[in-house]
Protein backbone atom coordinates (compact mmCIF):
# COMPACT_ATOMS: atom_id res chain seq x y z
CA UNK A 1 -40.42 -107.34 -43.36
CA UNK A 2 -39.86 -104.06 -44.21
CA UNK A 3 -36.79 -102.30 -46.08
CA UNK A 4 -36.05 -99.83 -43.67
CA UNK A 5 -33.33 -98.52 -46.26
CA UNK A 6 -36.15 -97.17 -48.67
CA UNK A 7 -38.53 -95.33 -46.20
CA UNK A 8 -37.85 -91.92 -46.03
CA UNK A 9 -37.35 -90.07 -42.76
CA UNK A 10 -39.39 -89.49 -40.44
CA UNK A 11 -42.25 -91.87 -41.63
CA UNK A 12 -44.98 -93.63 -39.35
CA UNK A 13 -45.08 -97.43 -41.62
CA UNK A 14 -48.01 -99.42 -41.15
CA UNK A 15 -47.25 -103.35 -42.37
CA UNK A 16 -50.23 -104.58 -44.38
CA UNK A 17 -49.12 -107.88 -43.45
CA UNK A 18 -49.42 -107.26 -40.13
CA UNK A 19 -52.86 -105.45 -40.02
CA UNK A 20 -54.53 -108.12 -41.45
CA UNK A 21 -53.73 -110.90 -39.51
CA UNK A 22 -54.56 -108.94 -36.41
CA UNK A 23 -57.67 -108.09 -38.70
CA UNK A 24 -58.38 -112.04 -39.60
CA UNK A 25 -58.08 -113.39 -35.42
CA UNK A 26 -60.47 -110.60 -34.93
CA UNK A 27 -62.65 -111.89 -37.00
CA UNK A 28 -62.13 -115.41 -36.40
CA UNK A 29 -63.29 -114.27 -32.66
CA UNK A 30 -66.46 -112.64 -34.42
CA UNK A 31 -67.24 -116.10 -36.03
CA UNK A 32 -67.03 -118.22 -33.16
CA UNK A 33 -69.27 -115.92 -30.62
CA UNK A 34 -71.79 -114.39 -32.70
CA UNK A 35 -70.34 -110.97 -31.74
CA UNK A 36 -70.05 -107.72 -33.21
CA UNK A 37 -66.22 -106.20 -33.37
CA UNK A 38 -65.78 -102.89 -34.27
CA UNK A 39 -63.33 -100.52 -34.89
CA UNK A 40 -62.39 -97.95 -32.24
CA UNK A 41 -60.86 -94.49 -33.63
CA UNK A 42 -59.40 -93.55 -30.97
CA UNK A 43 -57.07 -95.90 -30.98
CA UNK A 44 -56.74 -95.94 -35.07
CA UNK A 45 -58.27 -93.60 -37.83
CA UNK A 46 -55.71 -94.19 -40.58
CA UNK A 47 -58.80 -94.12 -43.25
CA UNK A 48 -56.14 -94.78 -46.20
CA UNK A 49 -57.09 -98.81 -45.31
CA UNK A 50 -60.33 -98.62 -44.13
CA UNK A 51 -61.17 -101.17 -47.41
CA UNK A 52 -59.29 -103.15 -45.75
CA UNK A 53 -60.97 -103.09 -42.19
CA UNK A 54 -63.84 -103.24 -43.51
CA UNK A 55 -63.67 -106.26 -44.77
CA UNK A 56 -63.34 -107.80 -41.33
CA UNK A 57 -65.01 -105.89 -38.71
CA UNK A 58 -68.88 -105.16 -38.38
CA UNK A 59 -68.23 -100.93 -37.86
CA UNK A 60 -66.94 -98.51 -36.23
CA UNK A 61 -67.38 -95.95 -32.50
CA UNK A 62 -67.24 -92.69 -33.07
CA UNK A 63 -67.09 -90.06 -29.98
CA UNK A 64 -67.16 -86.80 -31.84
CA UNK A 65 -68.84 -85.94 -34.61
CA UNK A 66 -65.63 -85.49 -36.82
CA UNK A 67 -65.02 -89.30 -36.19
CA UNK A 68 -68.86 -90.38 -36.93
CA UNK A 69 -68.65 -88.54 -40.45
CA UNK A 70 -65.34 -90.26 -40.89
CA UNK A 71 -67.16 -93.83 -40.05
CA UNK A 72 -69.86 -92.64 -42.53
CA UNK A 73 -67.80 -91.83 -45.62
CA UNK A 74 -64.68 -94.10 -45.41
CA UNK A 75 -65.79 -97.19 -43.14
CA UNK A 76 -68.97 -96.74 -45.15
CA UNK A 77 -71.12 -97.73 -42.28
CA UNK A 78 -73.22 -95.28 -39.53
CA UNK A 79 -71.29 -94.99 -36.34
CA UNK A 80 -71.60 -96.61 -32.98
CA UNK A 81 -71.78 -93.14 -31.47
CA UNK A 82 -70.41 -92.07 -27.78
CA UNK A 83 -69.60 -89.09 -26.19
CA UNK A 84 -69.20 -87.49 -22.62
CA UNK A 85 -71.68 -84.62 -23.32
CA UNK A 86 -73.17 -83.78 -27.29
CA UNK A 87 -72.91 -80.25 -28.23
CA UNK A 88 -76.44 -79.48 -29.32
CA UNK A 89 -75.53 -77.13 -32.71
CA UNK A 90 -74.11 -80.71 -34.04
CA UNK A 91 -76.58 -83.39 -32.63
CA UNK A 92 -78.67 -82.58 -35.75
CA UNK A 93 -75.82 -83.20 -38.17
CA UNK A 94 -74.34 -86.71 -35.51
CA UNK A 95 -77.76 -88.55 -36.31
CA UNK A 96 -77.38 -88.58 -39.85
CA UNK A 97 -73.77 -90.56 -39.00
CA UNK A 98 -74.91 -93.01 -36.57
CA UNK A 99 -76.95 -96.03 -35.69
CA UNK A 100 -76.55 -96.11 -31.87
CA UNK A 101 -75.94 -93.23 -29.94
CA UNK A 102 -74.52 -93.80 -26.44
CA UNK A 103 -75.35 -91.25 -23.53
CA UNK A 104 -73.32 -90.46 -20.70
CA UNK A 105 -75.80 -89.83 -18.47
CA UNK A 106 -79.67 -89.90 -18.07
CA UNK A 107 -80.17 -86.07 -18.38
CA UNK A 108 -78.50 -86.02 -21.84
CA UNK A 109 -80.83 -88.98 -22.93
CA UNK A 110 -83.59 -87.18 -21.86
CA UNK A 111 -82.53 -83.91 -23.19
CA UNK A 112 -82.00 -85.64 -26.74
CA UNK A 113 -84.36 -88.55 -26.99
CA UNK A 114 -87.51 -86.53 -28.80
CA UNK A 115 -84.88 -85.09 -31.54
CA UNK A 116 -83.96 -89.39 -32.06
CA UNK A 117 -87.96 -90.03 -31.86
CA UNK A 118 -88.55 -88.07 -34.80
CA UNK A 119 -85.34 -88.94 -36.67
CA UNK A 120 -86.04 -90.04 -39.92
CA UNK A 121 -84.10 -93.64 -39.68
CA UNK A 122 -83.99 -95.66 -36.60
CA UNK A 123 -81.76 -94.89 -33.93
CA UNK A 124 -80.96 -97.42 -30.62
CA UNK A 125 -80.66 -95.62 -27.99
CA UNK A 126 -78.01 -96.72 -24.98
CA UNK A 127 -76.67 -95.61 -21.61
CA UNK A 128 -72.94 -95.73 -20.20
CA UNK A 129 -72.80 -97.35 -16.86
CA UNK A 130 -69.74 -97.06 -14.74
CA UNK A 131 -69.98 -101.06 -12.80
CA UNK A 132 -67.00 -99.10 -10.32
CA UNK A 133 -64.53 -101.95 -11.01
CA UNK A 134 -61.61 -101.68 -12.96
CA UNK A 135 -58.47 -103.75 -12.80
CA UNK A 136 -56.28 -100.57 -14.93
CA UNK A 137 -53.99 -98.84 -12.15
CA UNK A 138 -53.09 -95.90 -13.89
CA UNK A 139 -55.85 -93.05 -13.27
CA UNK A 140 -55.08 -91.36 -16.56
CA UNK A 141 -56.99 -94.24 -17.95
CA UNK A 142 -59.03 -95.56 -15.64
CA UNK A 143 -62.03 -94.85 -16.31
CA UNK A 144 -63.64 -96.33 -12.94
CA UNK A 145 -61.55 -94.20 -10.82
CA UNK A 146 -63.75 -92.63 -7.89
CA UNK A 147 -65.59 -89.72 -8.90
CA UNK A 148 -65.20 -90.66 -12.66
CA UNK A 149 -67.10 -88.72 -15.09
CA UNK A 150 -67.60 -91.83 -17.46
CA UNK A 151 -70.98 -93.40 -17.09
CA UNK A 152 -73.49 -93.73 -14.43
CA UNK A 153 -73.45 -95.76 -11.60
CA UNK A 154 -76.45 -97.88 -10.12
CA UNK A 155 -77.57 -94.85 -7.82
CA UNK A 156 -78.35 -93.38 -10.86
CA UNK A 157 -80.96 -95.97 -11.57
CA UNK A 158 -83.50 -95.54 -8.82
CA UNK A 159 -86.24 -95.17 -10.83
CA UNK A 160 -85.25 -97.81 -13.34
CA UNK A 161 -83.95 -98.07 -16.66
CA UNK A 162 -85.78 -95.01 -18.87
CA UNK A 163 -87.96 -96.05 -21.38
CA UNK A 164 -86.33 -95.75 -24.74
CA UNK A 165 -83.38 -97.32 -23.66
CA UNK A 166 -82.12 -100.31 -25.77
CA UNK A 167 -78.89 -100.85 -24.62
CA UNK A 168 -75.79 -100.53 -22.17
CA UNK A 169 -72.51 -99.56 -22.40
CA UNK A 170 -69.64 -100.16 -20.29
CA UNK A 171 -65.42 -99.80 -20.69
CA UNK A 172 -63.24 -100.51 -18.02
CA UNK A 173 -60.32 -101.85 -19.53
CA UNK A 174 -57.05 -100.77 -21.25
CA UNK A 175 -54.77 -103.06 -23.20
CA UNK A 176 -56.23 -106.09 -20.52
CA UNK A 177 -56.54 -109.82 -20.96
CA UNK A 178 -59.98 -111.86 -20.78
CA UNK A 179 -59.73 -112.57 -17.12
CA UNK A 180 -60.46 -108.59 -16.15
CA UNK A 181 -63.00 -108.89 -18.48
CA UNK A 182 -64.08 -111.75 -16.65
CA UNK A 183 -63.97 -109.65 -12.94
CA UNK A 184 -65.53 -106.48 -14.80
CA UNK A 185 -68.38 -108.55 -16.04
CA UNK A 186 -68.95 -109.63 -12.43
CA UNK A 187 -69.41 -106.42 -11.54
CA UNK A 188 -71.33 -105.54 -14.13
CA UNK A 189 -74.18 -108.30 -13.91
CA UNK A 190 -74.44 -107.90 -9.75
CA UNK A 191 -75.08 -104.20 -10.65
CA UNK A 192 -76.88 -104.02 -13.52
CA UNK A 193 -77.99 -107.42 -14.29
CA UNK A 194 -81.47 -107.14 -13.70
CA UNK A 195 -81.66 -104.38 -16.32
CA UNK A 196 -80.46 -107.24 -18.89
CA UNK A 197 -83.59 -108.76 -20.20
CA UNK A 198 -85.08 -105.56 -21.35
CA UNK A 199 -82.37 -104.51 -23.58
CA UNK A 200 -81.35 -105.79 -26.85
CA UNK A 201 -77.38 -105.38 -26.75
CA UNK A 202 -74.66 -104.72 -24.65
CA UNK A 203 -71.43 -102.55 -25.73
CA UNK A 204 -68.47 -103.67 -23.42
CA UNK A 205 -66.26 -101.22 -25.17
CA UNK A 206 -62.41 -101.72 -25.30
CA UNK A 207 -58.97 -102.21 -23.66
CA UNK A 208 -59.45 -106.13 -24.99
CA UNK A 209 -56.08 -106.71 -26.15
CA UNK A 210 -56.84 -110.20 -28.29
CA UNK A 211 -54.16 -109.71 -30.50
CA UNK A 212 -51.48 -110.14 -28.13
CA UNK A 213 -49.40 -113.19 -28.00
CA UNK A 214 -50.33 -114.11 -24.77
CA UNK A 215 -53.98 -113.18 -24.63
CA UNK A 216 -55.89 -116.27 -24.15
CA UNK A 217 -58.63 -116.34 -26.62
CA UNK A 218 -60.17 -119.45 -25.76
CA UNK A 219 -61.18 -117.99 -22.69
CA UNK A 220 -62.71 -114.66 -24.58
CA UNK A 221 -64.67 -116.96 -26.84
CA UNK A 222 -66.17 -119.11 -23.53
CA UNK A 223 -66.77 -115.66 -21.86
CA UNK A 224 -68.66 -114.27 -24.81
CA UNK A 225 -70.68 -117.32 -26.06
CA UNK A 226 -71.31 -118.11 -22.18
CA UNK A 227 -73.05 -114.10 -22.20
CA UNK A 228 -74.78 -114.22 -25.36
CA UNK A 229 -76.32 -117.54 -24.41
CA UNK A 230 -77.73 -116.46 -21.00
CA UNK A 231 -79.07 -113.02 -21.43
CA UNK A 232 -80.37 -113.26 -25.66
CA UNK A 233 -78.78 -109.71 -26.46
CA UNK A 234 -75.95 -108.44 -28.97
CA UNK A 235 -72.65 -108.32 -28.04
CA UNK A 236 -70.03 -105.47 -28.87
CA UNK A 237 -66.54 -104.89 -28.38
CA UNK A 238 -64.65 -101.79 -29.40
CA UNK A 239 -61.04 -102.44 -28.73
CA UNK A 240 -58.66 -99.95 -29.43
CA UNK A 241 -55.14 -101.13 -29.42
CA UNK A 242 -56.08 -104.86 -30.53
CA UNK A 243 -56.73 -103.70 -33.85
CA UNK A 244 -52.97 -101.87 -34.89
CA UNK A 245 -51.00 -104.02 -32.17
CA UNK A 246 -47.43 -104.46 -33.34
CA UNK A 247 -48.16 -103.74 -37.08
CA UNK A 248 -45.65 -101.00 -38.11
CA UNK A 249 -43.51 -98.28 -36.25
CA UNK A 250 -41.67 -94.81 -36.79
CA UNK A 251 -38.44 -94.45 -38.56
CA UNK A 252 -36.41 -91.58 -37.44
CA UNK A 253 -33.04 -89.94 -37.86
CA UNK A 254 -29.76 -89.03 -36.17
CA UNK A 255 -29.50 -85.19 -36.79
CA UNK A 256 -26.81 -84.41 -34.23
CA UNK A 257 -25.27 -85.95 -30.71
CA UNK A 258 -25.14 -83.69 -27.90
CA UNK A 259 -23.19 -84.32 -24.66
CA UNK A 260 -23.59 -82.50 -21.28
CA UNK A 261 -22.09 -83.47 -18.04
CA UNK A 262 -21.44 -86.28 -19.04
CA UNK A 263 -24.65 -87.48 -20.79
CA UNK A 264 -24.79 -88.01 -24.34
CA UNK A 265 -28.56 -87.15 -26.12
CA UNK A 266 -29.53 -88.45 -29.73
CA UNK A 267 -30.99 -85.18 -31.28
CA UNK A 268 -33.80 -86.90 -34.27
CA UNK A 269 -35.84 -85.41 -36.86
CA UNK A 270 -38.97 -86.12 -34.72
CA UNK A 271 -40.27 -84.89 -31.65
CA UNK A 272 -41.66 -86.93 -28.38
CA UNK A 273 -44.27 -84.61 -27.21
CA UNK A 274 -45.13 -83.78 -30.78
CA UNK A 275 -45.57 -87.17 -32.24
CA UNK A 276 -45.39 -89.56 -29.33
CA UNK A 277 -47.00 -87.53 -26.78
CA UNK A 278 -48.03 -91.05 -24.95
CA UNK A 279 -44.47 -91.68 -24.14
CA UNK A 280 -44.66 -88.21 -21.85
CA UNK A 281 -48.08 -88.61 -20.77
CA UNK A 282 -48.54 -92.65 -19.98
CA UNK A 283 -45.75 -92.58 -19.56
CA UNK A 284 -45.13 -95.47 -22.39
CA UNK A 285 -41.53 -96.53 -23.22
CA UNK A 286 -41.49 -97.48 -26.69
CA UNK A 287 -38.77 -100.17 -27.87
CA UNK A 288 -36.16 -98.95 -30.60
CA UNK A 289 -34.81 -101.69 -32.94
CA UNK A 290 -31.01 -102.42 -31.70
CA UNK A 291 -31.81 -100.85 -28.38
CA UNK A 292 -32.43 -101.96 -24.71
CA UNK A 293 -32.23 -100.79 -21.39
CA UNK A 294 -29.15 -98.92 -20.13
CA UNK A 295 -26.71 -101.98 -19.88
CA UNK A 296 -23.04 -100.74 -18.23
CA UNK A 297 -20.04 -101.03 -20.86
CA UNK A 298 -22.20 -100.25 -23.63
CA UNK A 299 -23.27 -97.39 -26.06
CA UNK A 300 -25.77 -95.26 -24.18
CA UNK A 301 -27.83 -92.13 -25.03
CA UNK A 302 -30.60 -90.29 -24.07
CA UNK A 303 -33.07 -89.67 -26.96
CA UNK A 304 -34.50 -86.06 -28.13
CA UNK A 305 -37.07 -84.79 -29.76
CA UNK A 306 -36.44 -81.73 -32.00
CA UNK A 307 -38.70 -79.39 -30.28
CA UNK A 308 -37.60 -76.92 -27.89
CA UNK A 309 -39.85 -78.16 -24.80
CA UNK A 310 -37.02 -79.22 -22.16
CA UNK A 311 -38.62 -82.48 -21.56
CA UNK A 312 -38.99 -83.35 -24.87
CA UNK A 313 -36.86 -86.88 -24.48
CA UNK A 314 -36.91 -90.02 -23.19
CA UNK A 315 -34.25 -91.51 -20.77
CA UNK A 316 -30.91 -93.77 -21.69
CA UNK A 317 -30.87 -96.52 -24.26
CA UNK A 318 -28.37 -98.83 -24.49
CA UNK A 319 -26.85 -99.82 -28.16
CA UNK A 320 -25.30 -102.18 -29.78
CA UNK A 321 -22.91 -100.58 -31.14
CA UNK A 322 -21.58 -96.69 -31.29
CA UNK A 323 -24.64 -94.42 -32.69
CA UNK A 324 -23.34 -91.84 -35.62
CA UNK A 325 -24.80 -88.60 -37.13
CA UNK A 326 -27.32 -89.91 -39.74
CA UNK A 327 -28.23 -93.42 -38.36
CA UNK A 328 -31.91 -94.57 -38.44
CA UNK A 329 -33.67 -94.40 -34.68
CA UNK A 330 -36.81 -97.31 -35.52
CA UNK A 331 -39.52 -96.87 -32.47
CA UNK A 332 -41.70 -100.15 -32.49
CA UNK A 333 -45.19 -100.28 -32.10
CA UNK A 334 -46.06 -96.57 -33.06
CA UNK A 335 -49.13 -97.25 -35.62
CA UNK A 336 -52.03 -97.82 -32.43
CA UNK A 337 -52.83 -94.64 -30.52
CA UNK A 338 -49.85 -92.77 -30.77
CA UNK A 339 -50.14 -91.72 -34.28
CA UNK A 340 -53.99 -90.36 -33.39
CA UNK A 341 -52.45 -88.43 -30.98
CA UNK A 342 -49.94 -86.46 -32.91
CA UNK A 343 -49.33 -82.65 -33.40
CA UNK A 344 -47.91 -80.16 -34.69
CA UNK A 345 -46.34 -78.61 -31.60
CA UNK A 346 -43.40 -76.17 -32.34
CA UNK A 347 -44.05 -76.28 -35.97
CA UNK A 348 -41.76 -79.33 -36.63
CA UNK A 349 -42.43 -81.74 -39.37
CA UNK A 350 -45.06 -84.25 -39.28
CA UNK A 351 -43.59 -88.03 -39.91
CA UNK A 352 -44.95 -89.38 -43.37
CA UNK A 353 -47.55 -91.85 -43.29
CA UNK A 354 -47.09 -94.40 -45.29
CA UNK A 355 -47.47 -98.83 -46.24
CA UNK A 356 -45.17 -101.39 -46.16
CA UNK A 357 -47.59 -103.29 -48.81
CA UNK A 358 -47.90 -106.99 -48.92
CA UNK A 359 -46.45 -106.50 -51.82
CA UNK A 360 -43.56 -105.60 -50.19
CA UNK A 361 -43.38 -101.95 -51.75
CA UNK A 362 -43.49 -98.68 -50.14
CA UNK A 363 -47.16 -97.12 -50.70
CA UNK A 364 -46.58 -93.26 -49.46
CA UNK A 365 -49.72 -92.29 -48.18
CA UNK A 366 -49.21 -88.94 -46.90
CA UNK A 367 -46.70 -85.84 -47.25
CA UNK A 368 -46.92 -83.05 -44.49
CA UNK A 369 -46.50 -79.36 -45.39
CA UNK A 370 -46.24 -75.71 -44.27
CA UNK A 371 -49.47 -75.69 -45.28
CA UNK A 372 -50.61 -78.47 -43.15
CA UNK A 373 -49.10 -76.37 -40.17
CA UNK A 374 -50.73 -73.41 -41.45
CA UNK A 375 -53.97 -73.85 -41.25
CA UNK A 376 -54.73 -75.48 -37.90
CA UNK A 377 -54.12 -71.90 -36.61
CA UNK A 378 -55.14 -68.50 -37.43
């Protein structure tokens, strides 16, 4: 548990605790199928405890060069590469970083596949299929949504699957259970099924939230095994959120309390659209330790970001007890894609990163600075 009293503020904690047991019932998962689990960076790239993934997971995707260097040096493994579209000045530099590189479509397989021919270590080669099923609701991440620009559908595969082509790759899910993996692998074999016994491995990317409390994994594991067994090719999963789920949050401050008409705002040292743009964009309602939903008769405040955007806040809370000047704001569940998504909007301090060690110490990781701010412009 951590000691809230000794982080400073504002400070994105990671529990070490907490990582790896997520990290040890993904692995336990591994064990039982036969499968391949890998890290998704786009959902986490704090490299400080890559030793520590590492020891549990068979990798990493990468969808930009940037992150496929970052597999290479700190995961210490070549990348499970994927990207929308390459950009060709880099594709030289991406190979050296990766061991399968995913296309998009068929016309940037074919534009690249010679350049992977004459690499000078092996490459598998893959395609991104879009089986146009996807139980997530919310367009912003549905990537099955009509007219999606994420893989190809069967109509692309009129002439068959190209030579050269080792393996598919689908992702339809976000934060889901095993029983959408269950309809999107439906879809997926009645589409592209008879593709299966030419290829040697299937990525079904992420959204598979195992380390939720009520995922069912027995079900994952019969799902898997039940794949594996029928169609003789690897398996890999790339979930996102699974792999940070509920291990650490964002400790913020009380700088001042502002009332208007009758509305009273909690002004913090940390900004919404600046370090948890997902609450804006999703949107995503985080939970704040001591907090709930507006409840009449009690303490209740808006909460605002420092920056000067007008809708940088989220709506009421409801508090225990009355809120003061100086009072620690804890948002739960901050470590999984909303720290990747962070900026530096405004110029207002970046939160710390740092671990809550098993230990039980304070490990400060990193210390933003003007510089920092700086030199992402020009």
């Amino acid at each position: 548990m951590i000691d809230y009293k000794k982080i400073p503020s504002p400070s994105f904690v990671l529990e070490e605790a907490l990582l790896q047991k997520n990290l040890q019932l993904l692995y336990e998962v591994q064990e039982a199928t036969g499968i391949s689990i890998i890290l998704a960076f786009k959902g986490f790239a704090m490299w400080s405890v890559f030793p520590l993934v590492r020891k549990y997971l068979k990798g990493a995707t990468a969808s930009s060069l940037h992150e496929a260097r970052l597999c290479f040096e700190e995961m210490e493994s070549k990348a499970y590469t994927y990207s929308p579209a390459y950009i060709p000045s880099e594709f030289d530099e991406l190979m050296k970083y990766s061991q399968h590189i995913t296309f998009n479509s068929i016309n940037q397989f074919h534009l690249y596949k010679e350049k992977i021919a004459r690499h000078t270590s092996p490459i598998s080669c893959g395609i991104r299929v879009n089986p146009e099923f996807s139980e997530v609701e919310t367009d912003l991440y549905n990537p099955c949504a009509p007219g999606s620009r994420l893989g190809e559908t069967i109509d692309a595969f009129k002439d068959g699957l190209p030579e050269g082509i080792e393996g598919l790759h689908f992702h339809t899910l976000c934060e889901s259970n095993s029983y959408d993996l269950e309809k999107t692998l439906g879809a997926f074999e009645e589409r592209f099924g008879h593709f299966l016994p030419q290829l040697n491995w299937v990525n079904m990317g992420g959204g598979h939230l195992m380390t939720h409390k009520d995922y069912n994994l027995k079900h994952l594991v019969h799902l898997l095994k039940a794949f594996k067994q029928k169609y003789d090719v690897e398996v890999i999963l790339e979930p996102g959120s699974a792999i940070a789920w509920e291990t650490g949050v964002l400790v913020s401050t009380v700088l001042d309390i502002f009332e208007s008409k009758g509305i009273k705002t909690l002004l913090l040292d940390v900004s919404f659209t600046a370090h948890m743009p997902d609450t804006l964009e999703m949107p995503y309602r985080p939970k704040i330790v001591g907090a709930t939903d507006p409840i009449q008769g009690q303490p209740t405040y808006r909460i605002g970001g420092m920056s000067c955007l007008s809708g940088d806040y989220l709506s009421e809370y409801s508090f225990e007890k009355e809120v003061a000047i100086g009072d620690q704001i804890i948002f739960k569940d901050m470590i999984h894609y909303t720290m990747v998504k962070t900026n530096m909007f405004n110029g207002v301090k970046h939160p710390n990163i740092a671990v809550w060690t098993s230990n039980h110490e304070l490990k400060m990781v990193r210390e933003f600075t003007f510089e920092d701010y700086k030199n992402r412009l020009s």
